[in-house]
Every structure is written in C-alpha cells, then in structure tokens.
C-alpha atoms as a PDB file:
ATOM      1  CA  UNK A   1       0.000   0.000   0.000  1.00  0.00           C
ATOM      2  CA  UNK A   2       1.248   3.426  -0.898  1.00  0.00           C
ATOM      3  CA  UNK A   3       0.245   6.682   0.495  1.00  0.00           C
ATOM      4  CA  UNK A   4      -1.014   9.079  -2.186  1.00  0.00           C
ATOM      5  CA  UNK A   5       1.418  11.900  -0.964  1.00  0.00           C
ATOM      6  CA  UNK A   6      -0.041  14.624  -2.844  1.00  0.00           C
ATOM      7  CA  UNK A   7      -2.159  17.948  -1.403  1.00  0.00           C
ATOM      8  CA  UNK A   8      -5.218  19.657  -2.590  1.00  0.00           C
ATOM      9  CA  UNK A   9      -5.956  19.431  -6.117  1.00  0.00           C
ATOM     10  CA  UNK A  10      -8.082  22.921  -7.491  1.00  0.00           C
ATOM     11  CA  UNK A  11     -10.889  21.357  -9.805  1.00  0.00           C
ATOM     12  CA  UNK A  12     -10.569  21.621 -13.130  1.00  0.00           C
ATOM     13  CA  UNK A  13     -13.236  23.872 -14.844  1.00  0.00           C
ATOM     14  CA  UNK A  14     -15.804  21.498 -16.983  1.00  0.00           C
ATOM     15  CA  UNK A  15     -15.605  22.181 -20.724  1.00  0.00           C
ATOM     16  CA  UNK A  16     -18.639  24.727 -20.840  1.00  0.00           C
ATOM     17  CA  UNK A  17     -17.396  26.520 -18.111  1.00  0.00           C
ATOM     18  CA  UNK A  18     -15.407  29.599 -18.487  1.00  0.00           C
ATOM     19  CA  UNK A  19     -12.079  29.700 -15.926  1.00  0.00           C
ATOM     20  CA  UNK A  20     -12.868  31.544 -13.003  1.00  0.00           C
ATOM     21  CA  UNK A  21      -9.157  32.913 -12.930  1.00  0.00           C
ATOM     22  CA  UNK A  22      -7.917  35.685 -15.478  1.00  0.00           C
ATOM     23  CA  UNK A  23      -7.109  34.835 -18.983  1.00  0.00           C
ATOM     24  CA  UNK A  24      -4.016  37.057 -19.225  1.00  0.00           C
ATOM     25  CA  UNK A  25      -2.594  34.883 -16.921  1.00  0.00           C
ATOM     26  CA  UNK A  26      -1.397  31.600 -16.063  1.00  0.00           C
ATOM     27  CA  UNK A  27       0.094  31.692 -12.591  1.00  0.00           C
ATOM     28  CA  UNK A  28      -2.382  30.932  -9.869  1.00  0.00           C
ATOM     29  CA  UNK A  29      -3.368  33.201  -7.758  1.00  0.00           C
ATOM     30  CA  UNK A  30      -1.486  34.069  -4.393  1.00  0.00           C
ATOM     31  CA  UNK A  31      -2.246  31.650  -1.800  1.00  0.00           C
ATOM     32  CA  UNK A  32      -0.503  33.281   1.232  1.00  0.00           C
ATOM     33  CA  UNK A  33      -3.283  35.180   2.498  1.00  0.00           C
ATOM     34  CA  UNK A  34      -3.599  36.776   5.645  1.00  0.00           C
ATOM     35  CA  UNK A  35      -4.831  35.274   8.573  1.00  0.00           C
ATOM     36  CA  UNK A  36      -5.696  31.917   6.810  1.00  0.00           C
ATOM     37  CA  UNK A  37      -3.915  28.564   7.464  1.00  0.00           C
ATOM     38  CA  UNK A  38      -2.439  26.816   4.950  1.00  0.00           C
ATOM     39  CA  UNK A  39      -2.835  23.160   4.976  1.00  0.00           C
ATOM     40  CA  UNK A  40      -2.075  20.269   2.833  1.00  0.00           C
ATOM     41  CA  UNK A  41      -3.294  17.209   2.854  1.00  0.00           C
ATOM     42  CA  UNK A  42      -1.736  13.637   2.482  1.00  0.00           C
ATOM     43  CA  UNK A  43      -3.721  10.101   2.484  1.00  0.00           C
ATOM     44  CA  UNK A  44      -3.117   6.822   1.710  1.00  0.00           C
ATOM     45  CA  UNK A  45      -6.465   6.379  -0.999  1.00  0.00           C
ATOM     46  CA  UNK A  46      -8.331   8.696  -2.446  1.00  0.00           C
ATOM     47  CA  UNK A  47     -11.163   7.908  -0.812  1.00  0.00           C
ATOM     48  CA  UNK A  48      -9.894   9.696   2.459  1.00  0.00           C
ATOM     49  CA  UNK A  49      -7.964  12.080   1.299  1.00  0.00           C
ATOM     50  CA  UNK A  50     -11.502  13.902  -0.517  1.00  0.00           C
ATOM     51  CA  UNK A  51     -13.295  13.685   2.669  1.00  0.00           C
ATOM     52  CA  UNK A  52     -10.929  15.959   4.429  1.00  0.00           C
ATOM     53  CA  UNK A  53     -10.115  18.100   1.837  1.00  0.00           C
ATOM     54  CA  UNK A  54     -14.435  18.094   1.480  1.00  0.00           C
ATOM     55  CA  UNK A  55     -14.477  19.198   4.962  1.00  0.00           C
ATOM     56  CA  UNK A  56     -11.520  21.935   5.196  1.00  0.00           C
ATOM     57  CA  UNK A  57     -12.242  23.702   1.961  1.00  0.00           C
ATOM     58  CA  UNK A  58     -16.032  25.102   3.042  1.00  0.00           C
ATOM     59  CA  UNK A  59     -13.794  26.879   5.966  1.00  0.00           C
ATOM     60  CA  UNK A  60     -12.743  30.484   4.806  1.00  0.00           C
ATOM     61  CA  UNK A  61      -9.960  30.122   7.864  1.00  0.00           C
ATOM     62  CA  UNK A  62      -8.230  27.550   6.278  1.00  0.00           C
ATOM     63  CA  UNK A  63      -6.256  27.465   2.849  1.00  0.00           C
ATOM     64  CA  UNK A  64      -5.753  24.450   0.937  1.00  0.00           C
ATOM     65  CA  UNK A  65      -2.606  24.249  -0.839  1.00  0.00           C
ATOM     66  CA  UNK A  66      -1.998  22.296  -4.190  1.00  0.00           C
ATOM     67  CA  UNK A  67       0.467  19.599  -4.472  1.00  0.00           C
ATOM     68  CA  UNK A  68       3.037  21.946  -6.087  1.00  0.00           C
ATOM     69  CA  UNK A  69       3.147  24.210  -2.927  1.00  0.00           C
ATOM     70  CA  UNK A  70       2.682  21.632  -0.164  1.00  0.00           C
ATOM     71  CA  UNK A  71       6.423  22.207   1.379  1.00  0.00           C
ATOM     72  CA  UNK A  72       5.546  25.642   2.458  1.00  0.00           C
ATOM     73  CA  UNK A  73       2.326  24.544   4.151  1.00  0.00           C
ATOM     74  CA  UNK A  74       2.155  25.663   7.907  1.00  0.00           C
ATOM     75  CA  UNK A  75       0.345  22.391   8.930  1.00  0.00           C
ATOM     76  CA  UNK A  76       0.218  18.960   7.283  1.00  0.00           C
ATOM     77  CA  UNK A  77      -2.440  16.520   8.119  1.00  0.00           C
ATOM     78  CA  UNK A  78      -1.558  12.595   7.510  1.00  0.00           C
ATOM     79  CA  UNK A  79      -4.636  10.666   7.150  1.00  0.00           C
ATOM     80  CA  UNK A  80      -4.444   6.499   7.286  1.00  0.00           C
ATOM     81  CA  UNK A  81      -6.022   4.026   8.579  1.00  0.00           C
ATOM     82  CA  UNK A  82      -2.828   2.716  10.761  1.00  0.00           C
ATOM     83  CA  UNK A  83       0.500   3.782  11.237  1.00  0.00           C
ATOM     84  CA  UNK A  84       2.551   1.583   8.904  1.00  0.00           C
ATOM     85  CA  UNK A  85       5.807   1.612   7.432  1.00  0.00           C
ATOM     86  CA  UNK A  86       5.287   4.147   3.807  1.00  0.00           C
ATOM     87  CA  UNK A  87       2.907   6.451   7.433  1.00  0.00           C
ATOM     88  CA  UNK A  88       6.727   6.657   9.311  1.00  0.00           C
ATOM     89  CA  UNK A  89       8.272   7.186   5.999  1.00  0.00           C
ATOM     90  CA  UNK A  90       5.979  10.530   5.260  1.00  0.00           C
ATOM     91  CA  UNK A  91       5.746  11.200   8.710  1.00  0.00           C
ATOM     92  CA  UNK A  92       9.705  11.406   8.529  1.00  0.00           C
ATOM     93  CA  UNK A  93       9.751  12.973   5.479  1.00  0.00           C
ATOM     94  CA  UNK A  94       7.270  16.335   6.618  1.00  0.00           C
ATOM     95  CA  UNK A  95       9.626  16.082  10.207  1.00  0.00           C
ATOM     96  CA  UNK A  96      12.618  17.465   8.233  1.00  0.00           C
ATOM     97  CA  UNK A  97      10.458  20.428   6.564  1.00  0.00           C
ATOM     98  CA  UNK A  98      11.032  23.159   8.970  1.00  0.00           C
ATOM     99  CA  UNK A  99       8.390  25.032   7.259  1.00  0.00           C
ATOM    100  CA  UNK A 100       5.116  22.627   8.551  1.00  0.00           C
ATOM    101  CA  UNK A 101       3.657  20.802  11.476  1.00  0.00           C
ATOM    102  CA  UNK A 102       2.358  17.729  11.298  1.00  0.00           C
ATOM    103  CA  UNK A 103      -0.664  16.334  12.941  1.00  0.00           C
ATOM    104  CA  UNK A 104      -2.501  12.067  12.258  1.00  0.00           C
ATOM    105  CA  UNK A 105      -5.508  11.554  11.623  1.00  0.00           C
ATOM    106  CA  UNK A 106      -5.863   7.881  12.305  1.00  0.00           C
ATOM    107  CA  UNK A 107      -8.263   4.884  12.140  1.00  0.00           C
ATOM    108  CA  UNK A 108      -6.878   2.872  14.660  1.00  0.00           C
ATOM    109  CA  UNK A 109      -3.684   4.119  16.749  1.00  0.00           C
ATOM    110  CA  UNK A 110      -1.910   1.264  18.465  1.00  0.00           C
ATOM    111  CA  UNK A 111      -0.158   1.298  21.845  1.00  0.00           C
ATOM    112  CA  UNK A 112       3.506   0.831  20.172  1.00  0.00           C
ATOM    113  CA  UNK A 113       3.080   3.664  17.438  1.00  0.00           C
ATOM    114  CA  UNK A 114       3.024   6.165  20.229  1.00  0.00           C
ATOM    115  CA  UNK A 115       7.003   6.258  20.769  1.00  0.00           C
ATOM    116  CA  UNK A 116       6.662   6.276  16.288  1.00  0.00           C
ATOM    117  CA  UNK A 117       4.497   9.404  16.684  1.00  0.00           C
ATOM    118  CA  UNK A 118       7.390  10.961  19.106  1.00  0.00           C
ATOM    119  CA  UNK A 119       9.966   9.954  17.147  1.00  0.00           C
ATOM    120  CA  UNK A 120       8.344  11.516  13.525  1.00  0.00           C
ATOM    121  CA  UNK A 121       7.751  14.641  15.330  1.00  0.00           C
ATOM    122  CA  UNK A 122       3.773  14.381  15.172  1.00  0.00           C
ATOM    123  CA  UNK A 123       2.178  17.705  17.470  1.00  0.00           C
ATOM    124  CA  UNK A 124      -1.376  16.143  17.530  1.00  0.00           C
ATOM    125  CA  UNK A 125      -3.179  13.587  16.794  1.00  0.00           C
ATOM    126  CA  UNK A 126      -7.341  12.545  16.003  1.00  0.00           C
ATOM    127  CA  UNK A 127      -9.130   9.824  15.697  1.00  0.00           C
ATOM    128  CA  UNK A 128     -11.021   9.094  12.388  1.00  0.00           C
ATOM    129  CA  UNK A 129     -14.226   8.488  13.732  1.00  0.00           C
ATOM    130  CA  UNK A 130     -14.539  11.889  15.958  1.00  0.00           C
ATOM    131  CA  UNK A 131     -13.013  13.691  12.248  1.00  0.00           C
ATOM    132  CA  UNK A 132     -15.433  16.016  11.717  1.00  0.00           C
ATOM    133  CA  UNK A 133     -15.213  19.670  10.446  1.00  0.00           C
ATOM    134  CA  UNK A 134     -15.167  21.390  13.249  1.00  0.00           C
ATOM    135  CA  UNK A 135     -12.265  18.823  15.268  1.00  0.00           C
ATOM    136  CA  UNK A 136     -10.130  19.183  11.834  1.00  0.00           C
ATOM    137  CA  UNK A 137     -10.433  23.140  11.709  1.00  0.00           C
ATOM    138  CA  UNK A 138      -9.248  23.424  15.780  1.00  0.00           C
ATOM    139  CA  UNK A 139      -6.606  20.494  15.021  1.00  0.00           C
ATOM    140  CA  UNK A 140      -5.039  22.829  12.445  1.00  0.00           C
ATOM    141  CA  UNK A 141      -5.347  25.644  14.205  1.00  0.00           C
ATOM    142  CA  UNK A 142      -3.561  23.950  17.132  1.00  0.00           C
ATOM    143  CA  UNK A 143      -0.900  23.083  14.866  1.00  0.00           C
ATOM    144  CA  UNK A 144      -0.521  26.577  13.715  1.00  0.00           C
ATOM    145  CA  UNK A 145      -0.585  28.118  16.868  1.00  0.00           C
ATOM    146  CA  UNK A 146       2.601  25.775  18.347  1.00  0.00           C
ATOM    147  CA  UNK A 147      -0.143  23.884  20.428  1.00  0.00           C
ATOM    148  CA  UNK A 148      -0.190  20.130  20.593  1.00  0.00           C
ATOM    149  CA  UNK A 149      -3.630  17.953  20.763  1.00  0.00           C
ATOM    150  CA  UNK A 150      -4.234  14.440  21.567  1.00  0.00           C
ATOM    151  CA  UNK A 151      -7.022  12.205  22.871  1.00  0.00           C
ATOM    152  CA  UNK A 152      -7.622  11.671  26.770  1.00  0.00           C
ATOM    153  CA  UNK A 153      -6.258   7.854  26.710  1.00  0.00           C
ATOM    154  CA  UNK A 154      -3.412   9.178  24.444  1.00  0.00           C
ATOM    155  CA  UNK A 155      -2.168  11.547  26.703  1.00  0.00           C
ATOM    156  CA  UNK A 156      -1.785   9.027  29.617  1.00  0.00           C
ATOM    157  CA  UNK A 157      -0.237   6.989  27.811  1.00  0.00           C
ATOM    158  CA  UNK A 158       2.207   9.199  26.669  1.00  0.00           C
ATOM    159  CA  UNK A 159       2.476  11.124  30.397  1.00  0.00           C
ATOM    160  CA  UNK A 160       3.128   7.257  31.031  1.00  0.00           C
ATOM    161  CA  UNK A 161       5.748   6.770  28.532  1.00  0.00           C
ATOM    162  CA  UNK A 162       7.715  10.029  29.742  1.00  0.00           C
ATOM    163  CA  UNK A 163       7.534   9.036  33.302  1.00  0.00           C
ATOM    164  CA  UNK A 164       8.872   5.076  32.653  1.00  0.00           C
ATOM    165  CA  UNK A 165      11.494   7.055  30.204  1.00  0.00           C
ATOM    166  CA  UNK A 166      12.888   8.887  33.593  1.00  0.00           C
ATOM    167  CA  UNK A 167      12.990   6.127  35.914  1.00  0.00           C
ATOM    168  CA  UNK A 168      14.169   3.264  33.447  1.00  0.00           C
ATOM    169  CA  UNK A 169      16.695   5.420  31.113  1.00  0.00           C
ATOM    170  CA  UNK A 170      17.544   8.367  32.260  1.00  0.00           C
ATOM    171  CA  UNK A 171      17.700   8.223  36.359  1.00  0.00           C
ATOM    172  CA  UNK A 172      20.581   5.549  36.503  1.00  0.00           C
ATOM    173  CA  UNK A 173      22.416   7.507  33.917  1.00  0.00           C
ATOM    174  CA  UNK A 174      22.307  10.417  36.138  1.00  0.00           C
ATOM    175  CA  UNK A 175      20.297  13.014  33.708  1.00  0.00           C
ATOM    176  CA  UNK A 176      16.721  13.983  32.887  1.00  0.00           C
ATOM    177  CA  UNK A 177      14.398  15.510  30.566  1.00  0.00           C
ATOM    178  CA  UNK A 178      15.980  18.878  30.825  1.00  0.00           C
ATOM    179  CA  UNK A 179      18.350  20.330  29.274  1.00  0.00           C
ATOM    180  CA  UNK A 180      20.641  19.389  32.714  1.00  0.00           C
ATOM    181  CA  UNK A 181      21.810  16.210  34.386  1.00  0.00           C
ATOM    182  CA  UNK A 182      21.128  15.761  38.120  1.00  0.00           C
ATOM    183  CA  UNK A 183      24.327  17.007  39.078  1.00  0.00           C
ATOM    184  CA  UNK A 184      24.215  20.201  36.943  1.00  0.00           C
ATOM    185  CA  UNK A 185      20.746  20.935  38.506  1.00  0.00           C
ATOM    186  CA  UNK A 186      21.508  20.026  42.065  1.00  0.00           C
ATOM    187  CA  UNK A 187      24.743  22.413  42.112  1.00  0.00           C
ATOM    188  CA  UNK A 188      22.688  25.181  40.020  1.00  0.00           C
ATOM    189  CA  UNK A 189      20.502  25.068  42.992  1.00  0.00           C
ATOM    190  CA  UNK A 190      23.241  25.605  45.494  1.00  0.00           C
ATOM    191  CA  UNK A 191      24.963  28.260  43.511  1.00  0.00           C
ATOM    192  CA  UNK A 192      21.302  30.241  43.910  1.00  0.00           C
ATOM    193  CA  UNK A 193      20.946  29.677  47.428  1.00  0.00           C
ATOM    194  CA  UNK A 194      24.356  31.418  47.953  1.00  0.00           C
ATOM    195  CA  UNK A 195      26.891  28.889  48.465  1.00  0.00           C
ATOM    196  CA  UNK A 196      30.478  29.109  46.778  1.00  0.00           C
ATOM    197  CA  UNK A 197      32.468  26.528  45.060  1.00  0.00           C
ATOM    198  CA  UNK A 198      34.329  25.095  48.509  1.00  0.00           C
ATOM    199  CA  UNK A 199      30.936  25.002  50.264  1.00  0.00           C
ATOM    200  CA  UNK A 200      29.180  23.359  46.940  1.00  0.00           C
ATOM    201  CA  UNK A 201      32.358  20.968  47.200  1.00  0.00           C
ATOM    202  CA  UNK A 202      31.640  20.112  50.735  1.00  0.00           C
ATOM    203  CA  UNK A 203      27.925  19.501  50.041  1.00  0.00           C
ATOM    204  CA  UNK A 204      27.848  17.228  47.182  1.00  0.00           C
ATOM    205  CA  UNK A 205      31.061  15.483  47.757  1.00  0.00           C
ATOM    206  CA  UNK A 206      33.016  16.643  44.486  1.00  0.00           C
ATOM    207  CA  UNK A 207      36.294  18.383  44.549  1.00  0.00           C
ATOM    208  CA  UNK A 208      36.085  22.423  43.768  1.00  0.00           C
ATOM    209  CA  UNK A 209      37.975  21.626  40.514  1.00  0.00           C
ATOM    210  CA  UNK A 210      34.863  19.433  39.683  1.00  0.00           C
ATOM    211  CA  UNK A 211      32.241  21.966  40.895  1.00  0.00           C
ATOM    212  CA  UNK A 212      34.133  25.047  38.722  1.00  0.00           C
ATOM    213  CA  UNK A 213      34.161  22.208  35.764  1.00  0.00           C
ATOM    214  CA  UNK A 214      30.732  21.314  35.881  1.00  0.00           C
ATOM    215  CA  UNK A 215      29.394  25.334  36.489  1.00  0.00           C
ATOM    216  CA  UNK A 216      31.788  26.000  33.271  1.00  0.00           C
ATOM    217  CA  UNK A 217      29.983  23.263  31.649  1.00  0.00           C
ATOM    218  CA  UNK A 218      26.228  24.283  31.803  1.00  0.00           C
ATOM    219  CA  UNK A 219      27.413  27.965  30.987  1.00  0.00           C
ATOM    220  CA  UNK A 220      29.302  27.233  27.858  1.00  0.00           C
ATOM    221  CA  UNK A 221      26.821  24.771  26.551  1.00  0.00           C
ATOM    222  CA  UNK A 222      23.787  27.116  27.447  1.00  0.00           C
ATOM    223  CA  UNK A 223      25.881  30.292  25.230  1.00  0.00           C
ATOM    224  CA  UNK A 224      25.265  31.837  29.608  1.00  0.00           C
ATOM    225  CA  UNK A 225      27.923  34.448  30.634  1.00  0.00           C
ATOM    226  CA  UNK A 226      28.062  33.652  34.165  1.00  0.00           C
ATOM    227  CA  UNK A 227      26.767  32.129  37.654  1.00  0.00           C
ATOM    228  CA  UNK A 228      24.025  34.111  38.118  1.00  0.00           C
ATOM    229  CA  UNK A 229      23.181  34.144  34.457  1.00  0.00           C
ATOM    230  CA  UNK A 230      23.083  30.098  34.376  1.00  0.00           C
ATOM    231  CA  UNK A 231      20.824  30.270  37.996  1.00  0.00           C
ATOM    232  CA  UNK A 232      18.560  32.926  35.959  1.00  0.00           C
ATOM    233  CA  UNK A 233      18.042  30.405  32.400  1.00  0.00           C
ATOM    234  CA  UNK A 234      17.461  27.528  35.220  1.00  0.00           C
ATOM    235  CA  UNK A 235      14.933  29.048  36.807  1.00  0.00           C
ATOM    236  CA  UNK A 236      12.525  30.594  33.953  1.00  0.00           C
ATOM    237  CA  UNK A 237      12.521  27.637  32.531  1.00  0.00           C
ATOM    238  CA  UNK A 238      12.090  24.761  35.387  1.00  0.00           C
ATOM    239  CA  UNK A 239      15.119  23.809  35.301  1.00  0.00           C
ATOM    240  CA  UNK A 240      15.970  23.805  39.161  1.00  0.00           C
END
C-alpha cells in the first residue's frame, strides 16, 4: 500500500465553463493570504484524502494548498487508517520540513506507534471516527498556533511513557528531561541559594575543581555568561 502523498488538487473547470481565474494569466493566484492557514493534505487512498479536503475547503480560515506548494504549508495533516511503514516514511519525510507541522488523523492508533508518533515529530493527533469539520479546523489551528492535541487515553499513555522514560533510562544515567543532568541541577541550585564553590564541594562530595568544571559546563553549553546568568536560564525555565 502506498500513500497518495499529494495535497489539494483545485478542480478543473468542466468544458462549458469559463475559468474563473484571469485569462491574461497563467500563474495561480497568491495563496498566502492573511490570517488563513495553509494546509495540505496527504492520504493513503483517495477515498480519504476527498473527505478531508471536502471538509476543510467550506472553511474560509483555512487554505488548501496544491500539491506543487505543499512544502511551504504551515500544517500537514496525515490521514491512514494505521500507522505503517510508507505512514513513518511521510511522517519522517514532513519532520525534516522546517516550514510545517504535522498532525494524524488515524483509524486505529496502536499502543507501540506512540514512541513512532514521538519519534516523527507528530504535534497532535485525532481519531477518524470523531473527524469532523469542526475537530479538523481546531486540530489545524492547534498546529498553527505551536499547540499540541491528543485524545484523553493518548495523553496518559504518553504522560506514562515520559515518566517510565525517567525512571528506566535516564535516572541511573544520572540526567533527565531537561536540558541538565542531576548534578548540573543540584549544584545550580546551590549556587542560587548562595553557596560558593568550597561550600558546593563540601555539600555534594566533588572536589572544587569538579564543581568550577561542571558550572563551566552548563554555561558554555547554554551560550550563559556567568553564575548568576546560568541560575537565571534555570529558573525561567524549570530547570531547578
């Protein structure tokens, strides 16, 4: 089975019709208007693929984009029955298009294609059977908006997967889903409650060549220009 990896086709006027578009020329017109989401839309028959595109195009919010400008749409809905093999290999193709987000729209979604779905970069996720007009239109405008969307079930499952992640992978290995390992965090922590490098030493059990090491560390890789700097970054952002 192949997935018909082609967006929104513009019908074709019927023979007794006159084009809608101007005759002096042939570009199409712009598609980048304001305000409007472009989409494009991939499927693995035809079947599906018209009954989305049927739903999104009676929306003036939304913009469907022909097959030759799909790479510059802002959101890219996937729409199979299962995640199989030629699903990953679109999925993983639309992950390395900076330009779009891609959301599933899915039949059935199995327990193991949720680490597939992290891996391919997915943002959100819907069910084919609850796929009407109005889910699709706040799916993509999720997507747009940097927002993220799953089912109930799918979201404990995946607040599951995160937490077994931590204590199975990353725990013994000393790091977590930050952007520091325990270590960093824990002497971030005492640098902003006011201890120096011999006291930080003392506490954690590390020499002060290993505390000034580690500090170094987390201030070179985080581009931070100094101890207060790195406690700042950690604490906007959770990290301690």
């Amino acid at each position: 089975m192949t997935i018909q990896t082609t967006a929104y086709e513009p019908k074709a006027p019927r023979p007794h019709q006159r084009p809608t578009t101007s005759t002096h020329s042939t570009q199409p017109a712009p598609t980048d208007a304001p305000g409007r989401i472009s989409v494009a839309v991939y499927a693995e028959d035809l079947i599906l693929h018209t009954g989305v595109v049927q739903q999104l195009r009676q929306r003036p919010e939304i913009e469907l984009l022909a097959n030759t400008d799909a790479d510059r749409a802002q959101t890219s809905l996937v729409v199979v029955d299962t995640v199989n093999e030629p699903t990953v290999q679109l999925l993983r193709r639309l992950q390395r298009n900076t330009a779009t987000r891609a959301g599933l729209v899915v039949g059935v979604f199995e327990t193991g294609a949720l680490q597939t779905m992290i891996e391919c970069g997915v943002a959100a996720v819907l069910r084919r059977a609850e796929a009407d007009q109005d889910r699709l239109v706040r799916l993509v405008t999720a997507l747009a908006n940097g927002e993220g969307v799953l089912p109930g079930d799918l979201l404990g499952k995946l607040l599951d997967y995160v937490g077994s992640l931590q204590r199975t992978v990353l725990d013994p290995r000393g790091l977590t889903l930050s952007a520091l390992t325990t270590r960093e965090a824990d002497m971030l922590r005492l640098v902003s409650e006011g201890f120096d490098t011999a006291e930080i030493a003392r506490k954690t059990s590390y020499s002060e060549r290993t505390v000034k090491n580690v500090l170094h560390e987390v201030s070179t890789r985080l581009q931070l220009r100094n101890r207060a700097h790195a406690v700042g970054y950690a604490m906007r952002n959770g990290l301690i």
